[in-house]
C-alpha atoms as a PDB file:
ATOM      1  CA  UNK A   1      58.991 192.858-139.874  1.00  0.00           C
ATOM      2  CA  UNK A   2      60.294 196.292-139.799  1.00  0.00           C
ATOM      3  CA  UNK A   3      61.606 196.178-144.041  1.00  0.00           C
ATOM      4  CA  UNK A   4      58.126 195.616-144.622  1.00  0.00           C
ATOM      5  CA  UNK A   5      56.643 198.295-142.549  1.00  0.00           C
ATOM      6  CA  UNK A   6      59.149 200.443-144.301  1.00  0.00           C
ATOM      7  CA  UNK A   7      58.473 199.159-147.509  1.00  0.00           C
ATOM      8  CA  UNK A   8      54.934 200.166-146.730  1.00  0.00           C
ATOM      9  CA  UNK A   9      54.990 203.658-145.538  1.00  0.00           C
ATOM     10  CA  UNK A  10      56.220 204.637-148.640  1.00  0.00           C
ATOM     11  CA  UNK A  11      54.499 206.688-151.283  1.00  0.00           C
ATOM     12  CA  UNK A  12      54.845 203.973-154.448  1.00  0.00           C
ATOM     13  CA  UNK A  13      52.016 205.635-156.492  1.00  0.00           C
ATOM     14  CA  UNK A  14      54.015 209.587-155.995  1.00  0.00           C
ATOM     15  CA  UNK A  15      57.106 207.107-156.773  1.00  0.00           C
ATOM     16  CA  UNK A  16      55.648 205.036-160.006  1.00  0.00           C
ATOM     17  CA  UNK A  17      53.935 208.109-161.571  1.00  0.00           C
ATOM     18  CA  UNK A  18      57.393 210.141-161.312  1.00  0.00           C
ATOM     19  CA  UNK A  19      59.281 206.769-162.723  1.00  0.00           C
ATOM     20  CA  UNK A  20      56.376 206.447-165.768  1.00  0.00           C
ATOM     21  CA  UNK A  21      56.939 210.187-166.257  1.00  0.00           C
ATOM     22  CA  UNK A  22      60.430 209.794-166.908  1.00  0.00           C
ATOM     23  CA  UNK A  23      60.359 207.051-168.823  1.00  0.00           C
ATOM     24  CA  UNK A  24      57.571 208.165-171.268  1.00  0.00           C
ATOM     25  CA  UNK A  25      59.568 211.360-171.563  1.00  0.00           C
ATOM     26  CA  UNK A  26      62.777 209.801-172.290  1.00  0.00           C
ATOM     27  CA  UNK A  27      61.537 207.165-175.043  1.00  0.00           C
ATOM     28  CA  UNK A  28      59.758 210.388-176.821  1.00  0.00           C
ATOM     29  CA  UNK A  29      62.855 212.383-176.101  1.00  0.00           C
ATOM     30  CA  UNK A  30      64.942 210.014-177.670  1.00  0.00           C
ATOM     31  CA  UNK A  31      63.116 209.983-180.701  1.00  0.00           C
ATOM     32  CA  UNK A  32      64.304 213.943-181.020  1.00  0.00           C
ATOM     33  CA  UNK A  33      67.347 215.216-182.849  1.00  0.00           C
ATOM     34  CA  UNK A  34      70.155 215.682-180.503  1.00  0.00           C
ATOM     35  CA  UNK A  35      69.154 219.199-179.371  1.00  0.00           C
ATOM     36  CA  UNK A  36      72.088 219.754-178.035  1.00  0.00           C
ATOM     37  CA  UNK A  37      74.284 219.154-181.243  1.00  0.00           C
ATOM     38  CA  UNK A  38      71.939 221.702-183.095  1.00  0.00           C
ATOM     39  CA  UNK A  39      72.748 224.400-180.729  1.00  0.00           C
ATOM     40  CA  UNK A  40      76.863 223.207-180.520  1.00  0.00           C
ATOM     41  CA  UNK A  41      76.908 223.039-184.590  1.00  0.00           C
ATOM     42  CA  UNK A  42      76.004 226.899-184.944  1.00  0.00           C
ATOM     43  CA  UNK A  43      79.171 227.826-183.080  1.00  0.00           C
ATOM     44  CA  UNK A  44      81.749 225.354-183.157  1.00  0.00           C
ATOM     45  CA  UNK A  45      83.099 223.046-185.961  1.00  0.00           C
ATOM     46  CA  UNK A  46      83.946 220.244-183.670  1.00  0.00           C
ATOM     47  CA  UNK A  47      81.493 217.071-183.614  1.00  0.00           C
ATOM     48  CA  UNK A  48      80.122 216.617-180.192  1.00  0.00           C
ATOM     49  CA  UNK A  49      78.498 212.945-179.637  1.00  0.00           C
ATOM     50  CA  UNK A  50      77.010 214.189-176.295  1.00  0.00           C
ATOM     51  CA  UNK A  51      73.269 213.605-176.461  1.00  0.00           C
ATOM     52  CA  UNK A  52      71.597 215.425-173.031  1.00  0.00           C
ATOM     53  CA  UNK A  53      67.745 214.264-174.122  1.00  0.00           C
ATOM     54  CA  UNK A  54      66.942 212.054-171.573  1.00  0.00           C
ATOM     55  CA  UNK A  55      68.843 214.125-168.918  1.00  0.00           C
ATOM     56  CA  UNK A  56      66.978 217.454-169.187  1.00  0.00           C
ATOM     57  CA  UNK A  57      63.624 215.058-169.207  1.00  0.00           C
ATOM     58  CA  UNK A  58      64.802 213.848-166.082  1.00  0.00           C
ATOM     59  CA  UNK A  59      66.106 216.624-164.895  1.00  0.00           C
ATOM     60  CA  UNK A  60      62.949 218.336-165.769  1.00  0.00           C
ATOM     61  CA  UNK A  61      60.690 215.938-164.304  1.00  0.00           C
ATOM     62  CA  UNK A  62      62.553 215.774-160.851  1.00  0.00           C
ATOM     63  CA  UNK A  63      62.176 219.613-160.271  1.00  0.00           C
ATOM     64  CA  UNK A  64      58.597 219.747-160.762  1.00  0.00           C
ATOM     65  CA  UNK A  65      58.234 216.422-158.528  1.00  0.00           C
ATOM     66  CA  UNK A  66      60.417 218.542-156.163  1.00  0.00           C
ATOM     67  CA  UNK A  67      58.012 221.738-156.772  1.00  0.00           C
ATOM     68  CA  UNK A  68      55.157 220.236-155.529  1.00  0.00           C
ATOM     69  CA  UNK A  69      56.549 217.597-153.051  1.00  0.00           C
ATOM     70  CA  UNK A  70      54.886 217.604-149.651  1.00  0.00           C
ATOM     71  CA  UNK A  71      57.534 216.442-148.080  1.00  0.00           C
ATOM     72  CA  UNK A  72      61.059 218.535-146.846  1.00  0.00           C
ATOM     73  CA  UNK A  73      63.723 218.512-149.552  1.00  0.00           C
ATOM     74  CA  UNK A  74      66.918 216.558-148.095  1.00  0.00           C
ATOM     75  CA  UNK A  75      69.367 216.302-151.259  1.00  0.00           C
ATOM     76  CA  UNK A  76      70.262 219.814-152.527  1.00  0.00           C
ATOM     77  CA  UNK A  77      72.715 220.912-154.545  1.00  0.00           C
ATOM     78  CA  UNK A  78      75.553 221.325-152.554  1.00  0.00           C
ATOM     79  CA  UNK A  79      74.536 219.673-149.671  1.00  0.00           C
ATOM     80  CA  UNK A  80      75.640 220.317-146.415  1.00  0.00           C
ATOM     81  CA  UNK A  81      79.110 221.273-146.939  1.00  0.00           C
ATOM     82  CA  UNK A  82      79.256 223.723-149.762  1.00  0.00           C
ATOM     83  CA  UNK A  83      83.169 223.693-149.607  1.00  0.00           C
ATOM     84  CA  UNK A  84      83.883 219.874-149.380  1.00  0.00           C
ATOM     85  CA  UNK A  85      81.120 219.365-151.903  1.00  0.00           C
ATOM     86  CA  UNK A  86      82.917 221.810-154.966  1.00  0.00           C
ATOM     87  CA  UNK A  87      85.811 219.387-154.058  1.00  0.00           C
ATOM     88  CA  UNK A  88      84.225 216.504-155.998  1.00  0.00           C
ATOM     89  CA  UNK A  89      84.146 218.322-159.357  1.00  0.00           C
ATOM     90  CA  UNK A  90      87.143 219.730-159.368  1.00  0.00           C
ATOM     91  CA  UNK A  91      88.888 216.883-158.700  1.00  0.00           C
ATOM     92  CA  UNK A  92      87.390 214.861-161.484  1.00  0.00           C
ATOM     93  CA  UNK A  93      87.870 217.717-163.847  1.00  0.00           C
ATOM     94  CA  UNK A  94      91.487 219.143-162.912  1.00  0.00           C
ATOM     95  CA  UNK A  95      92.707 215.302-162.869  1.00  0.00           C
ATOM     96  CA  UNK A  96      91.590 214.361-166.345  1.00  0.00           C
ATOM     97  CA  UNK A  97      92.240 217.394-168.015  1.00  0.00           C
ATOM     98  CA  UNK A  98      96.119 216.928-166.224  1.00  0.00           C
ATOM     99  CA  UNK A  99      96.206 213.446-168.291  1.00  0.00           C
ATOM    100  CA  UNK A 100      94.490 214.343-171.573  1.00  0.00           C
ATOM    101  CA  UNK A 101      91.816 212.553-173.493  1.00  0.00           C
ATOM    102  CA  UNK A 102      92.553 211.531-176.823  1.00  0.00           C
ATOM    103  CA  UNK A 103      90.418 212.226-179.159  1.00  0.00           C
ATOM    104  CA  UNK A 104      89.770 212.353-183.346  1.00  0.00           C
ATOM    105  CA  UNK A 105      88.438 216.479-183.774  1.00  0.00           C
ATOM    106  CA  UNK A 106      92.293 217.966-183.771  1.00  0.00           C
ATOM    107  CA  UNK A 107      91.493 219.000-180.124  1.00  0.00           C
ATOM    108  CA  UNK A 108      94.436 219.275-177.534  1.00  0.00           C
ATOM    109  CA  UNK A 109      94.433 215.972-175.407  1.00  0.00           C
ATOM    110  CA  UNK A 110      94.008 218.393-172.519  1.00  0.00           C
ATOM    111  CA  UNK A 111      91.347 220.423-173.529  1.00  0.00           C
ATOM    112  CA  UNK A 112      89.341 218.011-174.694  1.00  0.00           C
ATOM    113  CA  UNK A 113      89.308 216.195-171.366  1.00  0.00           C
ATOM    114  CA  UNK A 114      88.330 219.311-169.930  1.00  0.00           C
ATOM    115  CA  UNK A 115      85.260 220.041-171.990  1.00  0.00           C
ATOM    116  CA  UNK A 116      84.247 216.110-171.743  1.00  0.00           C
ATOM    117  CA  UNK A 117      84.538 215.948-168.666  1.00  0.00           C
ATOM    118  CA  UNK A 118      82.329 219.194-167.564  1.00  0.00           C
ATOM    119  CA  UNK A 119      80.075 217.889-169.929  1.00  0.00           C
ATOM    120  CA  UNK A 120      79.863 214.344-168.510  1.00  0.00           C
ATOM    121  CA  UNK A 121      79.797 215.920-164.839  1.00  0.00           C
ATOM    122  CA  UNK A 122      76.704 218.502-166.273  1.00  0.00           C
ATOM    123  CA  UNK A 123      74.748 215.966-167.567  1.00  0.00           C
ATOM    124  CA  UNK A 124      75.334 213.339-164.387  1.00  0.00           C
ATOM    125  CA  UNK A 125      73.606 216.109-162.056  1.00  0.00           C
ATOM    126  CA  UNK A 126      70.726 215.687-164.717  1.00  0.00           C
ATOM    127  CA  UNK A 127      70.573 211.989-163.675  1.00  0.00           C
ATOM    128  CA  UNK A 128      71.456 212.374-160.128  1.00  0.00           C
ATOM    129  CA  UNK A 129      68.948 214.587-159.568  1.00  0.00           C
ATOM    130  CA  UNK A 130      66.259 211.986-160.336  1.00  0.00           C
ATOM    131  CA  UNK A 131      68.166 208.864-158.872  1.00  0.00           C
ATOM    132  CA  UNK A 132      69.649 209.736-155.749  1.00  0.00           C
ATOM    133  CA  UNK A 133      67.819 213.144-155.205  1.00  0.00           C
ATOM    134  CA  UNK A 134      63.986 212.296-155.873  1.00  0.00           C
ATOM    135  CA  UNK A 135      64.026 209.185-155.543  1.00  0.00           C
ATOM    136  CA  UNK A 136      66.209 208.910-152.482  1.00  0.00           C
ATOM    137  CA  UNK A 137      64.313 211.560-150.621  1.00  0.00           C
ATOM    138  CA  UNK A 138      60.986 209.798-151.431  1.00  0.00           C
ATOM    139  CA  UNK A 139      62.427 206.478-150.117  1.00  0.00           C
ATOM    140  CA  UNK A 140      63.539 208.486-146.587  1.00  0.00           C
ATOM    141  CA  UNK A 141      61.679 205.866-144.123  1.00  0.00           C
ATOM    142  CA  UNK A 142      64.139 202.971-145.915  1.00  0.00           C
ATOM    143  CA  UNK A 143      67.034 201.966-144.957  1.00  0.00           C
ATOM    144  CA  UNK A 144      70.230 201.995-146.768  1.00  0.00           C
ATOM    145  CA  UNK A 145      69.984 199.080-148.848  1.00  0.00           C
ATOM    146  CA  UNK A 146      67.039 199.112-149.948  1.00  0.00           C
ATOM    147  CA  UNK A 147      67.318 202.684-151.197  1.00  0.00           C
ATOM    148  CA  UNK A 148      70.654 201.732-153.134  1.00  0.00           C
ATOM    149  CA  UNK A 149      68.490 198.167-154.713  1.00  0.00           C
ATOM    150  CA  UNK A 150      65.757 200.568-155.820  1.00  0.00           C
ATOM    151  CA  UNK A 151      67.610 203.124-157.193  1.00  0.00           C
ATOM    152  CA  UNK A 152      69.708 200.918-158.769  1.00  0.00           C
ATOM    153  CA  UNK A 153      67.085 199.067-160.415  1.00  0.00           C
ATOM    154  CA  UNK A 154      65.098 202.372-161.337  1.00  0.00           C
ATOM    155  CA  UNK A 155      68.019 203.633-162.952  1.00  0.00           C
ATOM    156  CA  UNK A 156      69.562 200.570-164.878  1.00  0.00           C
ATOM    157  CA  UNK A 157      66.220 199.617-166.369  1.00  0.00           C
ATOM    158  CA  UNK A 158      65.761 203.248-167.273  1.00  0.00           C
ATOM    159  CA  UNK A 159      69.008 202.558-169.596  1.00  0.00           C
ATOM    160  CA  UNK A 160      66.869 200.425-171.934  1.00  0.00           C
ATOM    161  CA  UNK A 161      65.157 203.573-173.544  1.00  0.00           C
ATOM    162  CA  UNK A 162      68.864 205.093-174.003  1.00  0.00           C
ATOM    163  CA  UNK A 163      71.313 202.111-175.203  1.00  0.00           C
ATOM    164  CA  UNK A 164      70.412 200.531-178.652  1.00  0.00           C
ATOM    165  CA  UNK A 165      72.312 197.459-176.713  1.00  0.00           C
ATOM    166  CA  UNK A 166      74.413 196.664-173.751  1.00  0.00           C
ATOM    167  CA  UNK A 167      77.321 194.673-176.024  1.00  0.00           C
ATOM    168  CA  UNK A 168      80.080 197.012-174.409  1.00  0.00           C
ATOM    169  CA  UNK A 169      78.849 195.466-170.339  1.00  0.00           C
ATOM    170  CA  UNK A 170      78.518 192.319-171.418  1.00  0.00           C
ATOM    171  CA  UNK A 171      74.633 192.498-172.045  1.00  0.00           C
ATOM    172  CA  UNK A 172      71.779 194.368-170.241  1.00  0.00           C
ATOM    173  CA  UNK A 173      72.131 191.986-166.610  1.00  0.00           C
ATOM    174  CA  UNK A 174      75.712 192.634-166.410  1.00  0.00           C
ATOM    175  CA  UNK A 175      75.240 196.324-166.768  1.00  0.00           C
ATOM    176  CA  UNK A 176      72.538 196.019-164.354  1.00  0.00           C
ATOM    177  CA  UNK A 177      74.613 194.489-161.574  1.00  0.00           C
ATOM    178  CA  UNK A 178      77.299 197.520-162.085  1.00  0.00           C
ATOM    179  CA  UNK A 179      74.493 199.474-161.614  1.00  0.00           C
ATOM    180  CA  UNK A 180      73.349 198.244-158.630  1.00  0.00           C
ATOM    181  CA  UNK A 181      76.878 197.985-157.010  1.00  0.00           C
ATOM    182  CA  UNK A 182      77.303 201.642-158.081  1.00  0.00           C
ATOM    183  CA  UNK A 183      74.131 202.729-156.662  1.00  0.00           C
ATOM    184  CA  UNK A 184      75.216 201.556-153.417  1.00  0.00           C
ATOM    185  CA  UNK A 185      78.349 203.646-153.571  1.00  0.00           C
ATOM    186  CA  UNK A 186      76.387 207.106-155.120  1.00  0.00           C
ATOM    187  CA  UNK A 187      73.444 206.416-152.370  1.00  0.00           C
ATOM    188  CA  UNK A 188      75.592 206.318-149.565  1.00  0.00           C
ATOM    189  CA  UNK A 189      77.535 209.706-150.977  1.00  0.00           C
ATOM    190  CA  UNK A 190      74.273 211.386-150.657  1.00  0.00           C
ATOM    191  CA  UNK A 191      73.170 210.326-147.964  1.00  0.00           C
ATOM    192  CA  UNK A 192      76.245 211.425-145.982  1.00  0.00           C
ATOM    193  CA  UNK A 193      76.526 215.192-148.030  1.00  0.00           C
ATOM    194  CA  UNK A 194      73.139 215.469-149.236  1.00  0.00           C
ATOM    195  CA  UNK A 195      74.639 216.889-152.168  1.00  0.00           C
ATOM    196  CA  UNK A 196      73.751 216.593-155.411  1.00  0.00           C
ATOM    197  CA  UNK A 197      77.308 217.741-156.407  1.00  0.00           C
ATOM    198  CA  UNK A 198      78.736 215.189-154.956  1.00  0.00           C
ATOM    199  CA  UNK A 199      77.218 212.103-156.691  1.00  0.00           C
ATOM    200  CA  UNK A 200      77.422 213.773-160.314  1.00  0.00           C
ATOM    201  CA  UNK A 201      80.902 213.916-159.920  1.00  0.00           C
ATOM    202  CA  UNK A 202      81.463 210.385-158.377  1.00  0.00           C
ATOM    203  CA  UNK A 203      78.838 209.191-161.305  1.00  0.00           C
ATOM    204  CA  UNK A 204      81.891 210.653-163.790  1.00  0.00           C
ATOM    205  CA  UNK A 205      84.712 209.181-162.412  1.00  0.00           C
ATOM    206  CA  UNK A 206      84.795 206.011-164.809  1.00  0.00           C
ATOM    207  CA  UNK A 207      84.573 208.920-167.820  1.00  0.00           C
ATOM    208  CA  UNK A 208      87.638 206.042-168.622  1.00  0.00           C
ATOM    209  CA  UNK A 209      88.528 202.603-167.056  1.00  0.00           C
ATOM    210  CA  UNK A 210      92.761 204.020-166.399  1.00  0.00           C
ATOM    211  CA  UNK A 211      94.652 205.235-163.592  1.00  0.00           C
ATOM    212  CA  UNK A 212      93.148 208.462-163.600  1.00  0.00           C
ATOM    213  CA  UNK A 213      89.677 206.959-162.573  1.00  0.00           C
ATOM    214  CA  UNK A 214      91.626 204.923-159.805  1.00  0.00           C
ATOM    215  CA  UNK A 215      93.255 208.029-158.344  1.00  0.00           C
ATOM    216  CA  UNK A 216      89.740 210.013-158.706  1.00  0.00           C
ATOM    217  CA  UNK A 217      87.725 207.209-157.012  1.00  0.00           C
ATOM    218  CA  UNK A 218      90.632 207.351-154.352  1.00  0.00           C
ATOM    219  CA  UNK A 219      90.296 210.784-153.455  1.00  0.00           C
ATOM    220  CA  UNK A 220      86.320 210.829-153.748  1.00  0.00           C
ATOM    221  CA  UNK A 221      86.516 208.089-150.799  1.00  0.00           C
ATOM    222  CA  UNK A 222      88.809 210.227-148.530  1.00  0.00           C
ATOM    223  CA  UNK A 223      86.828 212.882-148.871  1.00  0.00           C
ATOM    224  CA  UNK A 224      83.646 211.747-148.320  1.00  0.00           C
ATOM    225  CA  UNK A 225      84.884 209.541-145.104  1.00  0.00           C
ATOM    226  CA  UNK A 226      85.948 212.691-143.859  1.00  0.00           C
ATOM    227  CA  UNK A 227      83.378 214.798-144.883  1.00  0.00           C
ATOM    228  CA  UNK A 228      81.792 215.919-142.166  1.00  0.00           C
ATOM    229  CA  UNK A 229      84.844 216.257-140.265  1.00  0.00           C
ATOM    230  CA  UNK A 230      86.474 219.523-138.758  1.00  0.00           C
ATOM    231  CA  UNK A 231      89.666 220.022-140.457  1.00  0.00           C
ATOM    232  CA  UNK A 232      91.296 223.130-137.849  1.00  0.00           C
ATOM    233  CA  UNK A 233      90.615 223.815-134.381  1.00  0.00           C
ATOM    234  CA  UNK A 234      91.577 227.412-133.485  1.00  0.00           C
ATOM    235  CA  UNK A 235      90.938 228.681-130.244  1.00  0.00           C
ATOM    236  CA  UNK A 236      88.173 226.575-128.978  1.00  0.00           C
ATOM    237  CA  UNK A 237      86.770 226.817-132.302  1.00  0.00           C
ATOM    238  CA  UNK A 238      86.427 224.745-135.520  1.00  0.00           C
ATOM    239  CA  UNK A 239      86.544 226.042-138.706  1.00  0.00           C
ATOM    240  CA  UNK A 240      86.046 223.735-141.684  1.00  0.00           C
END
């Protein structure tokens, strides 16, 4: 069958050692103070909950996986379409700061949507980079949905390590299933921009469940359906 000659020409043991990696990493990692809160608290009175552990051990990980990967990178940064791919952040960014985010640190509603959510995007390109970057581009014989299953299981089951429980989803299989369903979404961004970018800011768009995430997850969809699309034709030529 051809999912099982797929399944087979992949590298598992380059695929488990970088997934055993991470995950000894991030149960260590979470043992740590919240490095970044030491460096925030020596030059800024305002409580920041964000913990980016497990992110830069991912992170971390993923670029010396990358480093020393045989095979071609895919899944960069910005992909290929540096213009359409800056789109994704800035709309999650300039919409949510344009509502506000309340909050309880006597922070303008505004502002403080801005900061949370560069700081959720930030640390999503820490994850992304590991779950639909390495991981994607390791899986590149297999089709679509398998990639999205195994990423999506990778990266849900990673989650134990982080979440002290899963009370908010419902409990640790319904937070699986939204992870799967999401992975399907986040693989298929990359696979059409090969950005990076692109699913760090589509992993932020639920920063809240409101109207805001609606209209963000509206706009990430036209744009990546027309992402690879020429916008102007002048004179026999395209521009983008």
């Amino acid at each position: 069958m051809k999912i099982l000659n797929e399944i087979r020409e992949v590298k598992w043991l380059k695929i488990l050692l970088f997934y055993g990696i991470i995950l000894i990493g991030t149960y260590f990692a979470r043992k740590l103070p919240n490095l970044l809160n030491l460096l925030l608290v020596r030059i800024t009175d305002i409580q920041f909950t964000f913990n980016f552990n497990h992110g830069f051990v991912a992170l971390i990980v993923t670029l010396l996986f990358y480093k020393f990967k045989i095979e071609k990178q895919e899944i960069t940064l910005l992909g290929n379409n540096k213009l359409k791919s800056i789109l994704f952040p800035i709309v999650l960014i300039v919409c949510y700061s344009m509502y506000g985010i309340n909050n309880n640190q006597g922070v303008d509603k505004h502002l403080w949507a801005f900061i949370f959510s560069s700081s959720a995007f930030i640390y999503n390109l820490m994850e992304e980079y590991a779950w639909r970057g390495y991981l994607i581009d390791s899986l590149e014989k297999v089709n679509f949905v398998l990639k999205s299953v195994i990423s999506g299981i990778f990266w849900g089951v990673w989650h134990l390590l982080i979440f002290s429980n899963f009370d908010q989803f419902g409990g640790f299989w319904i937070f699986l299933a939204f992870c799967l369903v999401f992975s399907f979404i986040l693989t298929f961004a990359v696979i059409r921009t090969k950005s990076i970018i692109v699913a760090g800011a589509i992993h932020g768009f639920i920063i809240q469940t409101n109207i805001i995430a609606l209209i963000c997850f509206i706009f990430f969809m036209l744009l990546l359906l027309t992402y690879n699309k020429k916008l102007i034709k002048k004179n026999n030529e395209t521009i983008l």
